[in-house]
Protein backbone atom coordinates (compact mmCIF):
# COMPACT_ATOMS: atom_id res chain seq x y z
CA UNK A 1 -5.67 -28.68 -8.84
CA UNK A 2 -6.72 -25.25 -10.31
CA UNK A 3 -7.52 -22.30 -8.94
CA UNK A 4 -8.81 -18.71 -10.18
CA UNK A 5 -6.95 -15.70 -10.62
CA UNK A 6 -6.60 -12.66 -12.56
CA UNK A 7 -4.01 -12.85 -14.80
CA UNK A 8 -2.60 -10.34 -17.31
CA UNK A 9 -2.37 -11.56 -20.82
CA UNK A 10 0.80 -9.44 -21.92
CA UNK A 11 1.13 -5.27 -21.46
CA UNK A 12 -1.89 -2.27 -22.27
CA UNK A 13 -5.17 -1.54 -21.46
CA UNK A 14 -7.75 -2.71 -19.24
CA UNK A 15 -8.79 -5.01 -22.60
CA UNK A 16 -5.57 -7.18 -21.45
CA UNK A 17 -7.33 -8.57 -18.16
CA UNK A 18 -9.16 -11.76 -17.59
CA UNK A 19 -9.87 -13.98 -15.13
CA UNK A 20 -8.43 -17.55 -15.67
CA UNK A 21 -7.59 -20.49 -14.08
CA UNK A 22 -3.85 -21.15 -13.25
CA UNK A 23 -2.48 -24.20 -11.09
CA UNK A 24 -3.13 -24.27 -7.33
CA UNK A 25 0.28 -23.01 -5.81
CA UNK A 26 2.15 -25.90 -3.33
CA UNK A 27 3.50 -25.55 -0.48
CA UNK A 28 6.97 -25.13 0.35
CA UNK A 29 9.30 -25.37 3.64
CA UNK A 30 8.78 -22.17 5.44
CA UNK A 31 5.55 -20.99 3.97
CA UNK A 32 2.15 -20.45 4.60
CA UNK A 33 -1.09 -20.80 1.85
CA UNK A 34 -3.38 -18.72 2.28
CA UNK A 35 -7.37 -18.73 0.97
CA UNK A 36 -7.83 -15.34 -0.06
CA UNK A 37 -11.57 -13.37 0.39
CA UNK A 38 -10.14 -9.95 -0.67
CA UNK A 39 -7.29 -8.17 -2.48
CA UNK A 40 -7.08 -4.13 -2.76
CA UNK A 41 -5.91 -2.83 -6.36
CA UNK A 42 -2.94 -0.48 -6.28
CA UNK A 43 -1.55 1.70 -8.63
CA UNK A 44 1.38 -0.45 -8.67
CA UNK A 45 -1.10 -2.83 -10.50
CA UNK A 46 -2.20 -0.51 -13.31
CA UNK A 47 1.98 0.00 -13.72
CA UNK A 48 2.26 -3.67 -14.08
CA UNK A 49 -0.30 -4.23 -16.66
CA UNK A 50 1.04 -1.17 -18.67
CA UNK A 51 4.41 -3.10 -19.02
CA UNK A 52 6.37 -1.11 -16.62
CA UNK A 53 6.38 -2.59 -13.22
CA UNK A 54 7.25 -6.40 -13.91
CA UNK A 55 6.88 -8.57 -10.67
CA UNK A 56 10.38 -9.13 -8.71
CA UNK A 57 11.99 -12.84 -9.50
CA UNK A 58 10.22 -15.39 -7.70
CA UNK A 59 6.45 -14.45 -8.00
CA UNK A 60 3.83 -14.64 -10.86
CA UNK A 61 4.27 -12.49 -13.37
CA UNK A 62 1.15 -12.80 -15.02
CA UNK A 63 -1.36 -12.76 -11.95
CA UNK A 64 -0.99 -9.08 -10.15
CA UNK A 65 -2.04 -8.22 -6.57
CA UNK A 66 0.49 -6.78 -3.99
CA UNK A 67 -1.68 -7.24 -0.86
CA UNK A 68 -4.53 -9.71 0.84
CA UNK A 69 -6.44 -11.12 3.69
CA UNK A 70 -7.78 -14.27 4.15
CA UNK A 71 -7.43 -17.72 6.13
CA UNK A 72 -4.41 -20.07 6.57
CA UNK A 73 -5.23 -23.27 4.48
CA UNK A 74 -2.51 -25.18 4.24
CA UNK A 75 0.88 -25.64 6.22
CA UNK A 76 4.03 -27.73 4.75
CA UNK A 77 3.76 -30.81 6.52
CA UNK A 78 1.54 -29.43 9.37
CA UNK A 79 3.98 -27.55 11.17
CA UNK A 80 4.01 -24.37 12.13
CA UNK A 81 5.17 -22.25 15.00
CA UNK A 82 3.12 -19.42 14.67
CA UNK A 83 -0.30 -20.42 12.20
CA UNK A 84 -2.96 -22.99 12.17
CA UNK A 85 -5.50 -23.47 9.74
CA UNK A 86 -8.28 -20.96 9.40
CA UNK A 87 -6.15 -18.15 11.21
CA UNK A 88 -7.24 -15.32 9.44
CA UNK A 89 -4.26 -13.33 8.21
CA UNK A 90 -3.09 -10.58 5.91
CA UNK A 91 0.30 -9.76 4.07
CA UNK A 92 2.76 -8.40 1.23
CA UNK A 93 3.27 -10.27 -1.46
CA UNK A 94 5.74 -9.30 -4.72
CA UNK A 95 2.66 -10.60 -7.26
CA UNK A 96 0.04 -13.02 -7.22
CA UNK A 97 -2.44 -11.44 -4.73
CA UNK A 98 -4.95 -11.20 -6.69
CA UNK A 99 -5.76 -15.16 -6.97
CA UNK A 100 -8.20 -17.54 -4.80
CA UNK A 101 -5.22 -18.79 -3.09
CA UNK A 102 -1.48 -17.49 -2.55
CA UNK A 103 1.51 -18.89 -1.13
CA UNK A 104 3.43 -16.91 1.69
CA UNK A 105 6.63 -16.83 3.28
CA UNK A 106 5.44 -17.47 7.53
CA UNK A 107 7.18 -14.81 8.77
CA UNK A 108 5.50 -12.59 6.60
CA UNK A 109 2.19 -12.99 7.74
CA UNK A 110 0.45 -10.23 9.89
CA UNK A 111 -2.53 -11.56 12.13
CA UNK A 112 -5.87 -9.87 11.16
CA UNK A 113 -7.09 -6.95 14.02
CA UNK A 114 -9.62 -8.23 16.09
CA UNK A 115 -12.62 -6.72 14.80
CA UNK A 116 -11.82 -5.74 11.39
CA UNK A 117 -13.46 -7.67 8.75
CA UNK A 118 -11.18 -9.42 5.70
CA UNK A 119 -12.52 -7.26 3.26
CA UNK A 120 -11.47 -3.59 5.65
CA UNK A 121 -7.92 -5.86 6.37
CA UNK A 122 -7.04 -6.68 2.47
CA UNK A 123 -7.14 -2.50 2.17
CA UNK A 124 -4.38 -2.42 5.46
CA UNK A 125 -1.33 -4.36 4.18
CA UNK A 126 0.29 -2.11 1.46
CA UNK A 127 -0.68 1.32 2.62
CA UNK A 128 -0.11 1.14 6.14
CA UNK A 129 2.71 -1.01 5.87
CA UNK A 130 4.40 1.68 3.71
CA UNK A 131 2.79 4.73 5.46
CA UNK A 132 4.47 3.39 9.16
CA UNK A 133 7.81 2.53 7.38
CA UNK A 134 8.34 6.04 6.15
CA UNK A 135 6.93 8.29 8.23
CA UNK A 136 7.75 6.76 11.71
CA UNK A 137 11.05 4.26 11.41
CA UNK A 138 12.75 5.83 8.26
CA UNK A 139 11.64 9.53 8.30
CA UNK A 140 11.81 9.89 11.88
CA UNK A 141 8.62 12.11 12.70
CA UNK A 142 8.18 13.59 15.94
CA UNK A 143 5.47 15.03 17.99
CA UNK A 144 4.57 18.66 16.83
CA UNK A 145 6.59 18.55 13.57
CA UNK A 146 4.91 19.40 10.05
CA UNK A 147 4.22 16.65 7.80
CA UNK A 148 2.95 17.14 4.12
CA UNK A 149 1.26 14.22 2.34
CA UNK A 150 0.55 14.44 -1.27
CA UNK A 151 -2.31 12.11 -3.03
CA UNK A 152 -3.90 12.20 0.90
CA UNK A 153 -7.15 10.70 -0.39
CA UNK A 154 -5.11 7.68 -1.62
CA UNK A 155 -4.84 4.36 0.29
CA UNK A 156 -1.48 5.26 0.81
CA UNK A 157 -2.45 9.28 1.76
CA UNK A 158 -5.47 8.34 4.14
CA UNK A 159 -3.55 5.44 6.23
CA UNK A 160 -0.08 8.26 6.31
CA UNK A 161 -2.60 10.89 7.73
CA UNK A 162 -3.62 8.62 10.83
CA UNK A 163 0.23 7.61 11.40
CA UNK A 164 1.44 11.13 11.63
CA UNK A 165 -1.54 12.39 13.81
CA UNK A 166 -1.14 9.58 15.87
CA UNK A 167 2.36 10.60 16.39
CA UNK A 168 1.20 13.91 17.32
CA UNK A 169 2.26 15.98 13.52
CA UNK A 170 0.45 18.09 12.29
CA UNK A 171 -0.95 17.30 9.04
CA UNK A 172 -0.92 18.91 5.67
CA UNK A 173 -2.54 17.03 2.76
CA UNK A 174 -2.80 17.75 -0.92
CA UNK A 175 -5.49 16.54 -3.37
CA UNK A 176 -6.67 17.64 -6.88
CA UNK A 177 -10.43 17.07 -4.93
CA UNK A 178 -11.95 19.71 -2.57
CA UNK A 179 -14.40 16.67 -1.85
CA UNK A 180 -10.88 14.35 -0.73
CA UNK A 181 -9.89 17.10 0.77
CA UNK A 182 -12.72 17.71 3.42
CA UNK A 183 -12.85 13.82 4.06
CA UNK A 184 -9.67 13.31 4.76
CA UNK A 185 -10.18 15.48 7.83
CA UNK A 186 -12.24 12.87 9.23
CA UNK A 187 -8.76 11.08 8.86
CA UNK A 188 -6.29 13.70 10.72
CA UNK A 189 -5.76 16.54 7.91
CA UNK A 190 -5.27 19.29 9.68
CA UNK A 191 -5.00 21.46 6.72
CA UNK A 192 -6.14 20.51 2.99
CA UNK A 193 -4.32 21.94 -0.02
CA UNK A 194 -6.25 22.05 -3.53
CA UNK A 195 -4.24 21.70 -6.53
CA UNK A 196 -6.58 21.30 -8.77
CA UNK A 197 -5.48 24.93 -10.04
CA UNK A 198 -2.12 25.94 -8.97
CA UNK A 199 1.07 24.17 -7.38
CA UNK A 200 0.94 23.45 -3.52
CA UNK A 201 4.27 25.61 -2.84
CA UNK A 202 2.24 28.76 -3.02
CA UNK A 203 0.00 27.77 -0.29
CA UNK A 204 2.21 26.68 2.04
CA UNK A 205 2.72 29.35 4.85
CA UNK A 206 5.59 27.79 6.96
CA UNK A 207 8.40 24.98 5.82
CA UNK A 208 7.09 21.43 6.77
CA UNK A 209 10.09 18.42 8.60
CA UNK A 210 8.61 15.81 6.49
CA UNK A 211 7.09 15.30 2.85
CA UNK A 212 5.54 11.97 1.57
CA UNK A 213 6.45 12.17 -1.40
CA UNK A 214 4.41 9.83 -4.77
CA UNK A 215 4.98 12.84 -7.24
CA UNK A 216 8.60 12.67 -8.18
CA UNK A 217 9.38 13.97 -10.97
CA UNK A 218 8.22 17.93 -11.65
CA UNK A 219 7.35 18.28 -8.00
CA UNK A 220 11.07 17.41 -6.79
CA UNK A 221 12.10 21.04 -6.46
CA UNK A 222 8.93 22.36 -4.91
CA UNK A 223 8.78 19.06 -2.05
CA UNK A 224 12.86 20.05 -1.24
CA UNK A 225 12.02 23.77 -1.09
CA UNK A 226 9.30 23.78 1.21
CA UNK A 227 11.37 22.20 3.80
CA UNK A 228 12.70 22.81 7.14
CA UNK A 229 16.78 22.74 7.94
CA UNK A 230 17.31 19.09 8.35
CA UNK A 231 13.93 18.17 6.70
CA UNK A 232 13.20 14.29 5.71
CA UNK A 233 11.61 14.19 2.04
CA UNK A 234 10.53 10.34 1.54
CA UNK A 235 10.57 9.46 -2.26
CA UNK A 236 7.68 6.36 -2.09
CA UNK A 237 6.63 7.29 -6.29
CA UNK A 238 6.83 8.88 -9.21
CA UNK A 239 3.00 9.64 -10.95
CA UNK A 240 4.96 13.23 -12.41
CA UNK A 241 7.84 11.12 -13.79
CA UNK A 242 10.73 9.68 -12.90
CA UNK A 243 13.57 12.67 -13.37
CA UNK A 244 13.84 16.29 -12.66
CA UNK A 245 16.32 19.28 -12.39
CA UNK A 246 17.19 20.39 -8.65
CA UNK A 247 19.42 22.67 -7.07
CA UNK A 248 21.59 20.37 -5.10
CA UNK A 249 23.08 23.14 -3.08
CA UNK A 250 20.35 23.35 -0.91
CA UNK A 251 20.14 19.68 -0.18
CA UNK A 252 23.77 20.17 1.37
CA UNK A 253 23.50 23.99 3.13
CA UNK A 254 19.81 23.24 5.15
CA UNK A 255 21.00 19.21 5.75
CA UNK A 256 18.21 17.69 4.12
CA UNK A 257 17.72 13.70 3.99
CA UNK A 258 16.25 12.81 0.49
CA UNK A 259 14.58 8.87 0.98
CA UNK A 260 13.90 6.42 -1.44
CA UNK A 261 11.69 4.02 -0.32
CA UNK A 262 10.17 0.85 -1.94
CA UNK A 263 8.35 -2.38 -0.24
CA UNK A 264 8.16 -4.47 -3.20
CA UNK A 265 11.89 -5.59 -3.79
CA UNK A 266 12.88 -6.06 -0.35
CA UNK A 267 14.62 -8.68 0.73
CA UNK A 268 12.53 -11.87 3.04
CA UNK A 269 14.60 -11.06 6.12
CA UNK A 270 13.25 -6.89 6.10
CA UNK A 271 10.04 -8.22 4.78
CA UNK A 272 9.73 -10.26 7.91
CA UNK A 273 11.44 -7.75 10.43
CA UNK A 274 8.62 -4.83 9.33
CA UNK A 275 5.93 -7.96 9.38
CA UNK A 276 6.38 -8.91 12.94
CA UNK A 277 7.25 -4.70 14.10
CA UNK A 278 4.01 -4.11 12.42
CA UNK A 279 2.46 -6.62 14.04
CA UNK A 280 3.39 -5.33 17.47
CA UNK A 281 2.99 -1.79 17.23
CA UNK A 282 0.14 -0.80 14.50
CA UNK A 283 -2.11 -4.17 14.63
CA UNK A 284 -3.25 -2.83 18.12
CA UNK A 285 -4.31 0.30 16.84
CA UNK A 286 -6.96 -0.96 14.98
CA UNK A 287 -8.08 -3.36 17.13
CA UNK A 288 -8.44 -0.26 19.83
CA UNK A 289 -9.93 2.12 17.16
CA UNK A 290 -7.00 4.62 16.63
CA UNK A 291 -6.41 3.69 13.08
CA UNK A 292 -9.05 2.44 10.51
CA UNK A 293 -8.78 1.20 6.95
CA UNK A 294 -10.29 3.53 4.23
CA UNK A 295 -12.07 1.57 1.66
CA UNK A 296 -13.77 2.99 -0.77
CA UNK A 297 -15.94 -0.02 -2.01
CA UNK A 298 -15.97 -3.87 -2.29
CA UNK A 299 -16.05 -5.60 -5.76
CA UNK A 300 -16.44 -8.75 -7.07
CA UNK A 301 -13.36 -10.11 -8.61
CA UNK A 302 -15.15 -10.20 -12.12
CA UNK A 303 -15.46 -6.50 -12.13
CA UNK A 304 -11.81 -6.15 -11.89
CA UNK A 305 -11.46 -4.03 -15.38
CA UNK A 306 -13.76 -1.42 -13.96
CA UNK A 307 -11.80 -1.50 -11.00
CA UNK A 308 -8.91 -0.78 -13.00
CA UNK A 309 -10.50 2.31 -15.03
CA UNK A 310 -12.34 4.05 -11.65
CA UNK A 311 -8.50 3.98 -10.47
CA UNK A 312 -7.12 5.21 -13.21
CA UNK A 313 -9.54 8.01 -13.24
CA UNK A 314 -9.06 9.13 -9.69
CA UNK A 315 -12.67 8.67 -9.00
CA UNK A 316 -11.63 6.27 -5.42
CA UNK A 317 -11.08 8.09 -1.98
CA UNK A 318 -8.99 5.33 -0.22
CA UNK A 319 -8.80 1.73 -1.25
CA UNK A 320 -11.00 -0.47 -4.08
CA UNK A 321 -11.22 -3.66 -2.95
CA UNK A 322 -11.76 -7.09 -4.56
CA UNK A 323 -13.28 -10.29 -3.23
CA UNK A 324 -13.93 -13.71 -4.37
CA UNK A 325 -17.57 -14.19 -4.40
CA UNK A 326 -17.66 -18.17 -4.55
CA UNK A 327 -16.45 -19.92 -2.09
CA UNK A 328 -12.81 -20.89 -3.28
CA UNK A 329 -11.17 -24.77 -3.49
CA UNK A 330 -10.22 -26.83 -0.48
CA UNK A 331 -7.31 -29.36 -1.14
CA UNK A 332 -4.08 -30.81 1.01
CA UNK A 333 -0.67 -29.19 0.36
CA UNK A 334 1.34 -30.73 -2.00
């Protein structure tokens, strides 16, 4: 049986993406498929069809998509401790999100909130996922520390803002946009830096404990200088390029912690750890209001080029999302 998907017919511009059909994925021990409505694009995607973020061994290559939400379908053999069929449910996956249906590991499954629609819950997976792993189990942040967030009208920067207000930080976000900028108050900014003309060092008045960090590159030095003795700087990207000269000296004399941080070639047993943490700890938050995806709009799959070019232009404030518009193929697991 087939299915639809977007698929990526070798490495360059939006010109290289289609949607095709490809072979309905089966079922194996252990796993889950999933019917997805909606996928959010991520600038891990536009890497990938450029040629320079291939998909990790085990998942299409050809078909992109890092996140989803949609509803159990099928179960090997019926059995299941934790999913039945039509249990709407969101998730991680190392490629192939962006297809009517995609095949899942169980225990890496995250039930969608109560109340959130699939197309608000395909825009949670990736950036919150990522935003709760740095900034509360690997960089540590406390109530009443400084946290700076670069790219805060991103996915990633508008889901990080919530986290670290939530955990009582105060927030510092930069953004190219003044427009970004005064809507990601909305979202727990306490204090919007404009770069559109100038580097954000100069406008920082005191040293900050944490920086999210998706510059890299360029912006190394200036993220390590502007922190605090024993300061956390979380390396999630590199948009500025992946080297750069540093004094190393002052890595060593204020104790700073220097991160690198990645969710996409993680192992299945971390995958699944952070799956069922987040599942206790942040799924509740949206369910009770404190946290809320960002999305920016909802397109139909075959605008997926367009997608592609509004993201690469900066013009989203939060998450594009895609959906299926049709309703997508019902068949047994094989």
């Amino acid at each position: 049986m087939q299915m639809r998907a977007v698929i990526f017919d070798g490495a360059g511009g939006p010109d290289i993406i289609r949607l095709g059909e490809v072979p309905k994925p089966a079922v194996a021990p252990g796993q889950v498929r999933v019917r997805v409505h909606a996928a959010a694009l991520n600038r891990a995607d536009l890497m990938q069809r450029r040629g320079g973020y291939p998909a990790p061994a085990g998942w299409p290559s050809e078909i992109p998509g890092l996140e989803f939400a949609g509803e159990v379908e099928a179960l090997y053999r019926d059995e299941s401790d934790r999913w039945s069929p039509g249990d709407r449910v969101m998730g991680l996956v190392g490629g192939g999100g962006q297809a009517e249906f995609v095949v899942v590991p169980e225990d890496e499954l995250i039930p969608v909130p109560a109340g959130i629609t699939l197309e608000d819950a395909a825009a949670i997976p990736e950036s919150f996922l990522t935003a709760y792993d740095a900034l509360v189990v690997r960089g540590r942040l406390r109530e009443g520390e400084r946290v700076l967030i670069h790219a805060v009208g991103s996915g990633l920067g508008t889901a990080a803002a919530q986290i670290a207000q939530r955990a009582g930080a105060t927030v510092l976000g930069t953004s190219r946009s003044a427009e970004k900028l005064a809507r990601a108050t909305v979202y727990g900014v306490d204090v919007g830096i404009d770069t559109s003309s100038g580097q954000f060092r100069a406008a920082l008045r005191e040293p900050v404990n944490v920086v999210l960090d998706v510059l890299g590159g360029e912006a190394l030095a200036d993220n390590l200088a502007v922190l605090a003795p024993r300061g956390r700087l979380l390396l999630l990207g590199l948009l500025t390029g992946n080297s750069a000269e540093v004094d190393l000296g002052q890595i060593l004399r204020r104790r700073l912690e220097v991160i690198g941080t990645v969710m996409r070639t993680r192992g299945a047993e971390e995958r699944a750890a952070l799956a069922h943490e987040f599942t206790d700890v942040v799924v509740p938050m949206f369910e009770h209001g404190v946290l809320r995806p960002v999305v920016d709009r909802v397109l139909p799959m075959s605008e997926i080029r367009a997608a592609h070019e509004s993201l690469e232009r900066n013009e989203s404030f939060g998450k594009i999302v895609m959906v299926w518009t049709e309703p997508a193929r019902t068949g047994s697991a094989t």
